[in-house]
C-alpha atoms as a PDB file:
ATOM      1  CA  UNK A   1     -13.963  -5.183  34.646  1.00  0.00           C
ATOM      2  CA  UNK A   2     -13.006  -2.786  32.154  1.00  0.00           C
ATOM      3  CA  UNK A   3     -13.407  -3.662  28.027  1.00  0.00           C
ATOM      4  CA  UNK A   4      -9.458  -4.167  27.733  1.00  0.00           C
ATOM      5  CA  UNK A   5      -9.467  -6.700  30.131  1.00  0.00           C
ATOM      6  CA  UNK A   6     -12.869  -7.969  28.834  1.00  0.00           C
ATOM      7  CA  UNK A   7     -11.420  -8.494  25.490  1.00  0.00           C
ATOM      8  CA  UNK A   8      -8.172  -9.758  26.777  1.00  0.00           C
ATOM      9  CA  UNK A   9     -10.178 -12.623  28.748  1.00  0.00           C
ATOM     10  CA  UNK A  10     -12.488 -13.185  25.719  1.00  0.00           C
ATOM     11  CA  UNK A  11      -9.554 -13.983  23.274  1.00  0.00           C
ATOM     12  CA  UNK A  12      -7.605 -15.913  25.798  1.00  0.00           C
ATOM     13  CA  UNK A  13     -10.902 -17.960  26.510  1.00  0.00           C
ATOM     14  CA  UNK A  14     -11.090 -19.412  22.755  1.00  0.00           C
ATOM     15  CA  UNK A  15      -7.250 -19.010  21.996  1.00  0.00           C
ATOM     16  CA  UNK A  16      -7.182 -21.847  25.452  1.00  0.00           C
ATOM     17  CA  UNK A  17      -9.039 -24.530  23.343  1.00  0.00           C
ATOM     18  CA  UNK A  18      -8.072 -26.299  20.037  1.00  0.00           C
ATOM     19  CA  UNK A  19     -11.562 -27.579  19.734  1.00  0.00           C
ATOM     20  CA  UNK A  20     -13.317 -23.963  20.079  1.00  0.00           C
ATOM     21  CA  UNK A  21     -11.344 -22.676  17.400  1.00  0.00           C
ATOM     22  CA  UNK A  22     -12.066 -25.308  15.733  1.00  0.00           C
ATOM     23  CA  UNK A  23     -15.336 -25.499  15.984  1.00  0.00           C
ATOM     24  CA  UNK A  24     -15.363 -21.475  15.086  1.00  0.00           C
ATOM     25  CA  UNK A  25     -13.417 -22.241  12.213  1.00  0.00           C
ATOM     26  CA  UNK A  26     -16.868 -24.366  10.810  1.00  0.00           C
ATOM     27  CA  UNK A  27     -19.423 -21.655  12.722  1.00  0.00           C
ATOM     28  CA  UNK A  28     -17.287 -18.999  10.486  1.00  0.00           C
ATOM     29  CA  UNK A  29     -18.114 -19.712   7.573  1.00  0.00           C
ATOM     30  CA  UNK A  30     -21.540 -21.190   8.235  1.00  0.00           C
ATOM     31  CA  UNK A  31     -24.215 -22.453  10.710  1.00  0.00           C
ATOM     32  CA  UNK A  32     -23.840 -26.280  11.739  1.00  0.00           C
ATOM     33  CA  UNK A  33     -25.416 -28.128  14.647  1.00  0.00           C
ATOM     34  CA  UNK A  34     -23.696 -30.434  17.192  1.00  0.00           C
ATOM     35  CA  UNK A  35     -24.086 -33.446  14.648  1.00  0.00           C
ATOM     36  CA  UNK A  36     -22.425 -31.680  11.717  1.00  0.00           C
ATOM     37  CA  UNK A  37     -19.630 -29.761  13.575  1.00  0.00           C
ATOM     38  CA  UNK A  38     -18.869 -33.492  14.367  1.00  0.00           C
ATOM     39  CA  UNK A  39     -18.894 -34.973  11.315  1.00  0.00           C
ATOM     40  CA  UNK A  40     -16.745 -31.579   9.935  1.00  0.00           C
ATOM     41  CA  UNK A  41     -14.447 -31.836  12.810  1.00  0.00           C
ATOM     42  CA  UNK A  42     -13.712 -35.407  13.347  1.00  0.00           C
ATOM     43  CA  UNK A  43     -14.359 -34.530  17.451  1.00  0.00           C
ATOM     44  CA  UNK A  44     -16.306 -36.907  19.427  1.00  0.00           C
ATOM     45  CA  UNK A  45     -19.681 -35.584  20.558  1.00  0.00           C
ATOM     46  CA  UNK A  46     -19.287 -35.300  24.156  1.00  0.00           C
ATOM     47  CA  UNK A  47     -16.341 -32.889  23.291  1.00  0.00           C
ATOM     48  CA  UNK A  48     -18.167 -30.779  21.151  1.00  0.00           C
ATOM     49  CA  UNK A  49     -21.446 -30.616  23.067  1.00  0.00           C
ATOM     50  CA  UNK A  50     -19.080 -29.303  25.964  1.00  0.00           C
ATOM     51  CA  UNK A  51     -17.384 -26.935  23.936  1.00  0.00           C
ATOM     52  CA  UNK A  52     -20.416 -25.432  22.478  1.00  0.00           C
ATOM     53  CA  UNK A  53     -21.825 -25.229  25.762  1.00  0.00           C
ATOM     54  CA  UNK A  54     -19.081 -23.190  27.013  1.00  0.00           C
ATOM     55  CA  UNK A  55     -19.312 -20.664  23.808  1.00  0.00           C
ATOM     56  CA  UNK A  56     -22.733 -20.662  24.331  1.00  0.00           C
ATOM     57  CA  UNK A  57     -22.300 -19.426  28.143  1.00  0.00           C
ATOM     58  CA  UNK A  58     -19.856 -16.750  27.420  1.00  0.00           C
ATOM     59  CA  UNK A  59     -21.939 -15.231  24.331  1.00  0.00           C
ATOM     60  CA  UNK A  60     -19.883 -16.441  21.471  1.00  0.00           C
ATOM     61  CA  UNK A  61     -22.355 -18.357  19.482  1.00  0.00           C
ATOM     62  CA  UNK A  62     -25.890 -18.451  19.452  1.00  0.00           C
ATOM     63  CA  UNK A  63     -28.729 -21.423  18.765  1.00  0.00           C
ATOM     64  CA  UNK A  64     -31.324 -20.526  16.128  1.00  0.00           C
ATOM     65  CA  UNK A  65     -33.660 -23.727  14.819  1.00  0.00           C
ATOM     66  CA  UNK A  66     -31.458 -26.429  15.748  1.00  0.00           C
ATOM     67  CA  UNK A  67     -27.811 -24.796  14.376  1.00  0.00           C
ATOM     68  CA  UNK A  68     -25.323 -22.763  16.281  1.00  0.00           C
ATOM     69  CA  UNK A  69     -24.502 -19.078  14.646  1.00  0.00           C
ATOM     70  CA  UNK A  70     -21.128 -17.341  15.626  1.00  0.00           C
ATOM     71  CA  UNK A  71     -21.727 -13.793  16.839  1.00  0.00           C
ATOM     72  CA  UNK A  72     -20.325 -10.601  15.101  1.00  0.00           C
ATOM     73  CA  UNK A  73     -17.683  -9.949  17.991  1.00  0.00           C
ATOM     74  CA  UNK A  74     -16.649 -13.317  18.154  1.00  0.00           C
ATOM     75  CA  UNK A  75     -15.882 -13.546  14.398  1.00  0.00           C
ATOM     76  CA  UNK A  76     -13.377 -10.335  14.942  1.00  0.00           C
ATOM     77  CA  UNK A  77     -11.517 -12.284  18.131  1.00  0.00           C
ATOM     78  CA  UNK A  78     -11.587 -15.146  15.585  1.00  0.00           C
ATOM     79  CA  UNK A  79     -10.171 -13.346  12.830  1.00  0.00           C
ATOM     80  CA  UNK A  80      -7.810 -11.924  14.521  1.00  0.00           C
ATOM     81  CA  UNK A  81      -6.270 -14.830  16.493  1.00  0.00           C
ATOM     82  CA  UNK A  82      -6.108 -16.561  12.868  1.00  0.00           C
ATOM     83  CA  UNK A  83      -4.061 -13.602  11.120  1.00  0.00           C
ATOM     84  CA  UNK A  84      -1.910 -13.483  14.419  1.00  0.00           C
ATOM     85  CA  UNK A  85      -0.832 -17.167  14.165  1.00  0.00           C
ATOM     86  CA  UNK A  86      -0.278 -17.217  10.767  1.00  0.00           C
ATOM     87  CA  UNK A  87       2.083 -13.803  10.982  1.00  0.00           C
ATOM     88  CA  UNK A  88       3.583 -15.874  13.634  1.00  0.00           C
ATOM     89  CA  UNK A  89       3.691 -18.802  11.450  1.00  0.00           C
ATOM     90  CA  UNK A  90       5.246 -16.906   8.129  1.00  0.00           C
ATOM     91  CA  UNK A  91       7.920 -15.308  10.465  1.00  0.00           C
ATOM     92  CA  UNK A  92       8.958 -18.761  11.622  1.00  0.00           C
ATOM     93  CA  UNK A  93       8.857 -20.367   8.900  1.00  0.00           C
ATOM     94  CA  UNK A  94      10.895 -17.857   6.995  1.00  0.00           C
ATOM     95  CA  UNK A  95      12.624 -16.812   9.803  1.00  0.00           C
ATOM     96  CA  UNK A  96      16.641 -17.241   7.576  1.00  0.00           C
ATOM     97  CA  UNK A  97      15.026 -14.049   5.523  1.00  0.00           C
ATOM     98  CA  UNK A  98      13.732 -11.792   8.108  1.00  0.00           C
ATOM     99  CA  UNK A  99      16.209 -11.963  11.222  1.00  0.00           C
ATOM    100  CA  UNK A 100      18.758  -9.846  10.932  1.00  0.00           C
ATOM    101  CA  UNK A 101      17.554  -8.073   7.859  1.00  0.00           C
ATOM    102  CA  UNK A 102      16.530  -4.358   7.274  1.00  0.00           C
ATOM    103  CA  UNK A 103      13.092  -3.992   6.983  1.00  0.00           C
ATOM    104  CA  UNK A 104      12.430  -0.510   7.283  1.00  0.00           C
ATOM    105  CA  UNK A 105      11.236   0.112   3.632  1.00  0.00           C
ATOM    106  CA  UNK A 106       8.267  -2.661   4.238  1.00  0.00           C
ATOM    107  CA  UNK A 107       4.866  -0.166   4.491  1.00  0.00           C
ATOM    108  CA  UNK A 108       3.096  -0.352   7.303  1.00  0.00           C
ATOM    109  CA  UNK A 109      -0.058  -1.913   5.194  1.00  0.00           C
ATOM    110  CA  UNK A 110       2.460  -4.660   3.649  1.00  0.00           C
ATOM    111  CA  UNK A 111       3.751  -6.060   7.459  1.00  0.00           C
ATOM    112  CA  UNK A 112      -0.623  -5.727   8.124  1.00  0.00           C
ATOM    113  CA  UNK A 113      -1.150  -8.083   5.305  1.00  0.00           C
ATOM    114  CA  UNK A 114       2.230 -10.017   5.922  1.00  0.00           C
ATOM    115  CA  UNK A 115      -0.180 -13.042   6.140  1.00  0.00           C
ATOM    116  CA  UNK A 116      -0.755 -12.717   2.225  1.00  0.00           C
ATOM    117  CA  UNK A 117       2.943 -14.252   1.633  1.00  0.00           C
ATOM    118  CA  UNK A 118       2.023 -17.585   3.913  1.00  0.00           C
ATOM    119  CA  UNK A 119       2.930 -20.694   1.528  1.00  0.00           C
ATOM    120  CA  UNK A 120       5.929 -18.776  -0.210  1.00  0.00           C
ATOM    121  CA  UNK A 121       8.588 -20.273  -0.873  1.00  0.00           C
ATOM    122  CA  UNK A 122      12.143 -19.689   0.012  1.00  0.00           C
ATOM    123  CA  UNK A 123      14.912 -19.636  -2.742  1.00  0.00           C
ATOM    124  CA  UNK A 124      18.148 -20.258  -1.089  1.00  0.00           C
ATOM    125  CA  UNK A 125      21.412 -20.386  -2.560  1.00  0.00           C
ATOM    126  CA  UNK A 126      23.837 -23.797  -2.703  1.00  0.00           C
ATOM    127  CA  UNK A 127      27.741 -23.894  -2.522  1.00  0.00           C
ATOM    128  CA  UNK A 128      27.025 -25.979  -5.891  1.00  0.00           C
ATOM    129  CA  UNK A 129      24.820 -23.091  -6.886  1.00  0.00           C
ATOM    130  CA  UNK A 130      25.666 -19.922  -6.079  1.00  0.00           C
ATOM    131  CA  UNK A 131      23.565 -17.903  -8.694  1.00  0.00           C
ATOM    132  CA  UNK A 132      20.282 -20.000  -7.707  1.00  0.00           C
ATOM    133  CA  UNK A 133      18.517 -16.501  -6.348  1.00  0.00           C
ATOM    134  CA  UNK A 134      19.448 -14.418  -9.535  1.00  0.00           C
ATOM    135  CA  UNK A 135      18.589 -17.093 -11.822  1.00  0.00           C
ATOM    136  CA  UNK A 136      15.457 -17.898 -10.549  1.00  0.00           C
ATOM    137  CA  UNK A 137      14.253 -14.224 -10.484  1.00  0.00           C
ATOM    138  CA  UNK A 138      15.947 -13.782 -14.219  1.00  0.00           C
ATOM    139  CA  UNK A 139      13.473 -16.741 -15.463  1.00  0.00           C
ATOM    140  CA  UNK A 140      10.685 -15.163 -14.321  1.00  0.00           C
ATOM    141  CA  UNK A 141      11.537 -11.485 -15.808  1.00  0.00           C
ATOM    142  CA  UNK A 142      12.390 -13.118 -19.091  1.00  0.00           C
ATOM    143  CA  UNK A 143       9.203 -14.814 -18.813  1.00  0.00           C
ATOM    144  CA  UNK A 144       6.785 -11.878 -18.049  1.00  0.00           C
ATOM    145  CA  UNK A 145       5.400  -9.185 -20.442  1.00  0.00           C
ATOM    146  CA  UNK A 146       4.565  -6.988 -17.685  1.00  0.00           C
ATOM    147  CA  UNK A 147       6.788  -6.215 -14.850  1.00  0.00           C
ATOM    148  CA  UNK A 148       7.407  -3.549 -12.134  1.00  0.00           C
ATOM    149  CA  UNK A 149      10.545  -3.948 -10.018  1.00  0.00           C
ATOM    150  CA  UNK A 150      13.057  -2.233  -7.321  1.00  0.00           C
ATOM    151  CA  UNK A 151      16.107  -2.685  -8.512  1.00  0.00           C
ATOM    152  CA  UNK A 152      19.017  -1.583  -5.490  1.00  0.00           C
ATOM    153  CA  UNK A 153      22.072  -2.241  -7.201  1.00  0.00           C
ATOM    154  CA  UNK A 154      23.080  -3.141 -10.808  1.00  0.00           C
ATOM    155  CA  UNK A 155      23.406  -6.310 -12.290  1.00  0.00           C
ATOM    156  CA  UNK A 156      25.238  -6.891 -15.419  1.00  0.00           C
ATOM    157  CA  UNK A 157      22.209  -8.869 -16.833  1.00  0.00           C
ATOM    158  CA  UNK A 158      19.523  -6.402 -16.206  1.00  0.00           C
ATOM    159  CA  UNK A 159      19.728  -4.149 -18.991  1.00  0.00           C
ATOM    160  CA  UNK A 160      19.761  -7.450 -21.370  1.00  0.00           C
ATOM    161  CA  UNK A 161      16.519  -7.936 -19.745  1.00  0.00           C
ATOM    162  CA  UNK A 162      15.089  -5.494 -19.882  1.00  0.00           C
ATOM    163  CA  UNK A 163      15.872  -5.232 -23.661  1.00  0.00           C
ATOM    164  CA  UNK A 164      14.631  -8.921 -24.211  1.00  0.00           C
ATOM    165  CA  UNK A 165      11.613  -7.674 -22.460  1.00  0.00           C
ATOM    166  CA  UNK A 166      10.540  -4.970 -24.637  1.00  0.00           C
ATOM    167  CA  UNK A 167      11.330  -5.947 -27.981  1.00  0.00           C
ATOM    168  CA  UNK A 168       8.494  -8.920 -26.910  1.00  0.00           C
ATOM    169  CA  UNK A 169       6.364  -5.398 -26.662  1.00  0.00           C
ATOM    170  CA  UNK A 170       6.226  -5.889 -22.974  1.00  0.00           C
ATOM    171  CA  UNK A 171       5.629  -3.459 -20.675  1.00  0.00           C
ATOM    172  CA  UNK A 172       8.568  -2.297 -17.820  1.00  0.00           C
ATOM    173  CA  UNK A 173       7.939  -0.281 -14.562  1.00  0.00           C
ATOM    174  CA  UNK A 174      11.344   0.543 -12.487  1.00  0.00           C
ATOM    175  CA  UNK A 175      12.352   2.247  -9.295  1.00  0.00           C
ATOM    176  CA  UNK A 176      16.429   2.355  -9.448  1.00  0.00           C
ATOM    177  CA  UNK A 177      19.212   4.782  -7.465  1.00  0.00           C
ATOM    178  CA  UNK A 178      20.077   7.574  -9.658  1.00  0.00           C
ATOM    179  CA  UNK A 179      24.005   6.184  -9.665  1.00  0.00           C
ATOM    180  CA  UNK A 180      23.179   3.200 -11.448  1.00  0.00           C
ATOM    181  CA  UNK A 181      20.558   5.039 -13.871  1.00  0.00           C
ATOM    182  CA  UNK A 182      23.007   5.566 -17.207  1.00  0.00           C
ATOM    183  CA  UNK A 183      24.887   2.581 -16.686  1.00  0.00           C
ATOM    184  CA  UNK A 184      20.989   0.771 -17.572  1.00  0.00           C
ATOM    185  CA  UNK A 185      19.789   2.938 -20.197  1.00  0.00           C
ATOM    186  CA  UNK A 186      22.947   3.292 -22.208  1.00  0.00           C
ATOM    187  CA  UNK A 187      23.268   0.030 -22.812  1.00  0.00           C
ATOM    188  CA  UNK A 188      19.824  -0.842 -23.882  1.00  0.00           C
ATOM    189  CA  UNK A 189      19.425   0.239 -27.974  1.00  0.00           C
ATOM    190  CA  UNK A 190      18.698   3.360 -28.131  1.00  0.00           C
ATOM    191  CA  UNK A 191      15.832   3.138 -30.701  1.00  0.00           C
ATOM    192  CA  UNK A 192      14.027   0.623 -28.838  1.00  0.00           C
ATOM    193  CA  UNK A 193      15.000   2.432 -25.247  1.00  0.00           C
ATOM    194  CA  UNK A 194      13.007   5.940 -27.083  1.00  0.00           C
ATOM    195  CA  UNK A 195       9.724   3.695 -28.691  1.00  0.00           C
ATOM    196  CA  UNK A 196       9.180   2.306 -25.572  1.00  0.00           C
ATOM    197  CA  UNK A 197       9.809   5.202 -23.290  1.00  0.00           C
ATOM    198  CA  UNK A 198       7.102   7.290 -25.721  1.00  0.00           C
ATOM    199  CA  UNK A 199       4.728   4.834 -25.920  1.00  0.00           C
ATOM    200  CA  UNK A 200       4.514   4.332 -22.265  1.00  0.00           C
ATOM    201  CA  UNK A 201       6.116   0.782 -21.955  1.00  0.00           C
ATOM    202  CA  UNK A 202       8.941   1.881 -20.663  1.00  0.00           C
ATOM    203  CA  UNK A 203       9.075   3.919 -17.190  1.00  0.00           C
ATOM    204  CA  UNK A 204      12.108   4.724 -15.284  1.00  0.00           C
ATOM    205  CA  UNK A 205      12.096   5.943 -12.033  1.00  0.00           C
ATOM    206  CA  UNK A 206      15.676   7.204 -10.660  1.00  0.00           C
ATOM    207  CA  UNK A 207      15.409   8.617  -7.366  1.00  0.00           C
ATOM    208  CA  UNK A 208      18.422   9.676  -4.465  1.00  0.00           C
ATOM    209  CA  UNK A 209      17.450   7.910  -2.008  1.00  0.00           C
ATOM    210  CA  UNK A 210      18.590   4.577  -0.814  1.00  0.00           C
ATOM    211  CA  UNK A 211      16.874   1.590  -1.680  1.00  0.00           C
ATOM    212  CA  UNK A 212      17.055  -1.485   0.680  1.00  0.00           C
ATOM    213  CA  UNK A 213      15.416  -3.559  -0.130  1.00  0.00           C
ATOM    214  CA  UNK A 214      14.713  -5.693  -3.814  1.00  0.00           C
ATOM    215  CA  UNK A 215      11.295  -6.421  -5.457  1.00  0.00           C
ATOM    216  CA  UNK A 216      10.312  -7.844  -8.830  1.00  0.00           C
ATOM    217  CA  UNK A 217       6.528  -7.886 -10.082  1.00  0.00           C
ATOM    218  CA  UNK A 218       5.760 -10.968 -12.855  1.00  0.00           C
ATOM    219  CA  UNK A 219       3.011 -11.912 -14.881  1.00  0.00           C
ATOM    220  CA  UNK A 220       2.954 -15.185 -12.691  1.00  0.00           C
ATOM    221  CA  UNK A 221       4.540 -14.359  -9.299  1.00  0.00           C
ATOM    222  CA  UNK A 222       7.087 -12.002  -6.723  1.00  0.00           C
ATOM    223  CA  UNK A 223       9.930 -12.099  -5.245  1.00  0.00           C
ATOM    224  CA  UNK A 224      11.109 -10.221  -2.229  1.00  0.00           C
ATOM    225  CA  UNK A 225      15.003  -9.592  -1.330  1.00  0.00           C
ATOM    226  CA  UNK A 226      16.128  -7.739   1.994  1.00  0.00           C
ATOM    227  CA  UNK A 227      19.561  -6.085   3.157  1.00  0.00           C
ATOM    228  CA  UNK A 228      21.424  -7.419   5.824  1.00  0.00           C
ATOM    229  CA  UNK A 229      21.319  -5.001   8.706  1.00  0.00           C
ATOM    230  CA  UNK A 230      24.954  -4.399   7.723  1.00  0.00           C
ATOM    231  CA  UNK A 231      23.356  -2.483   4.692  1.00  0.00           C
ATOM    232  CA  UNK A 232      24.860  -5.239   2.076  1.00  0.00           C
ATOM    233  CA  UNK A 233      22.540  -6.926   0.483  1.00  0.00           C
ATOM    234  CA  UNK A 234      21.422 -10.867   0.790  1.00  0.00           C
ATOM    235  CA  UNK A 235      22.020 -12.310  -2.087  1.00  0.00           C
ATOM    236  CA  UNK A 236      21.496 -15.924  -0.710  1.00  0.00           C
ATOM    237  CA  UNK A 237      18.213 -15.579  -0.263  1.00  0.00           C
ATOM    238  CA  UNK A 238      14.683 -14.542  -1.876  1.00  0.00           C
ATOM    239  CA  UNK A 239      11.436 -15.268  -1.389  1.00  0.00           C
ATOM    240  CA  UNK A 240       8.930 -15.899  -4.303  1.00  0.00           C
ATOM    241  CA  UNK A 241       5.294 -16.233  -4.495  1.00  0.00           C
ATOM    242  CA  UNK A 242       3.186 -17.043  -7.318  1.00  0.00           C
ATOM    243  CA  UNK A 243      -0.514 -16.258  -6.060  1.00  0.00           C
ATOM    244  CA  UNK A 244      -2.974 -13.297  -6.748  1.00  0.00           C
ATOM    245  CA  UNK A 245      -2.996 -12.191  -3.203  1.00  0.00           C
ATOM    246  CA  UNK A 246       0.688 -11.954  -3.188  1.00  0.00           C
ATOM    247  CA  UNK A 247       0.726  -9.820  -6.410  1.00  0.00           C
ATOM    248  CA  UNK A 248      -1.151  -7.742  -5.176  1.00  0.00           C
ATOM    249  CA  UNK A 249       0.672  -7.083  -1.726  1.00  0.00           C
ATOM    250  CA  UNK A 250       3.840  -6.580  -3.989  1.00  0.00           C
ATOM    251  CA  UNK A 251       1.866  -4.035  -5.870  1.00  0.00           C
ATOM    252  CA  UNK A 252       0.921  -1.925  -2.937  1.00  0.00           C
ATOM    253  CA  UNK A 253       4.463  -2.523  -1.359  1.00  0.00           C
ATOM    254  CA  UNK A 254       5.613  -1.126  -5.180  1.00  0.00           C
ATOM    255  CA  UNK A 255       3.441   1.623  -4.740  1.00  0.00           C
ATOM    256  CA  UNK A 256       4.151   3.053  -1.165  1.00  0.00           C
ATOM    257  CA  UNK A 257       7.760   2.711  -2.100  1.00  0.00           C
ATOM    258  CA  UNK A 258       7.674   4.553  -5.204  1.00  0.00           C
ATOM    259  CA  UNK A 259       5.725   7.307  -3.463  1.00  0.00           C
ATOM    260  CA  UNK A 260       7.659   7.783  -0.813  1.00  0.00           C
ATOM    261  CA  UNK A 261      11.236   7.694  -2.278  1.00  0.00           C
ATOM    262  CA  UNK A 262      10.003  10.560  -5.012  1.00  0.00           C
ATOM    263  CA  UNK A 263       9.095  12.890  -2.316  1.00  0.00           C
END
């Protein structure tokens, strides 16, 4: 038998069993014996005692003074079968936003760490309110003094904004199309527009190539808006986040997009 298939039958042998990943999900994080992974689990003995016998027989865990301890390979099977079912999970759950949407501007390291937007939640237009996306994301700009964003289009509240924004000395970071560029800055005041751009608060970046997809970066969360594969954007739909690990998968989605449309 060759690794690949060695690997293939290991992660199909615990994927089989709710109880084995369960019981790996306590062995993960530390070592328990047969009593305690019952009490932990809520799993009648006999079940677990047969369980961990079968772990024990293909290698998985280990005994070591009366406690069972999860081996280094099985950890990475473990892992990995977690991140795969909850990328499975976030697609499913969300899966309005991502089918038939462009998502060729998502980085290859921000569909990796997909997982990091699990318990977002999706903002979804109403026929009795059609503005609930925009308003929702305008909130949270208004409420920020620090915010990066990918703006794809103009809205005839941004530059407002992003003037209500500074004057509160915040700080703004943006990636815009070049053809939307003037029609920002000339209608923020000019004063304030020239303070903040020399001080550093204020970075524009206007670049030629086309944007699809939309991205705002809060003090408290971050929303996420995707083109229809019809290359109009969605306007019904956004989904916001408001935990660290989610900033800071926005960030590094901010990042590789900035970098790459300035080449």
């Amino acid at each position: 038998m060759n690794i690949h298939n060695e690997i293939n039958s290991d992660i199909k042998f615990l994927a089989k069993s709710e109880i084995r990943l369960k019981i790996l999900s306590e062995l993960y994080d530390r070592p328990n014996s047969i009593h305690g992974l019952v009490k932990r689990t809520n799993i009648n003995y006999s079940s677990v005692s047969s369980n961990i016998s079968k772990l024990e027989q293909n290698n998985h865990i280990r005994k070591i003074k009366h406690k069972y301890h999860i081996n280094p390979m099985t950890k990475i099977y473990f892992k990995t079968l977690i991140d795969f079912k909850n990328t499975v999970d976030i697609i499913n759950d969300y899966n309005e936003f991502w089918d038939k949407h462009n998502l060729d501007q998502l980085s290859i390291d921000s569909i990796k760490n997909i997982t990091d937007l699990k318990e977002s939640t999706l903002v979804e237009t109403t026929p009795i309110d059609i503005y609930k996306t925009h308003n929702t994301i305008k909130n949270e700009l208004l409420q920020s003094m620090s915010i990066k964003a990918i703006f794809p289009y103009l809205h005839p509240d941004y530059p407002q904004i992003i003037e209500s924004v500074l004057e509160n000395n915040g700080k703004i970071e943006l990636v815009i199309p070049k053809s939307i560029y003037s029609a920002i800055i000339t209608q923020i005041d000019m004063k304030l527009r020239r303070e903040s751009s020399k001080n550093g608060r204020l970075k524009i970046y206007p670049v030629n190539n086309d944007l699809k997809i939309y991205l705002t970066i809060c003090d408290g969360s971050m929303s996420l808006g995707l083109f229809k594969n019809d290359d109009s954007f969605d306007q019904n739909r956004i989904l916001v986040k408001k935990k660290k690990k989610s900033h800071k998968w926005a960030e590094n989605l901010f990042k590789a997009i900035k970098e790459d449309v300035m080449k």
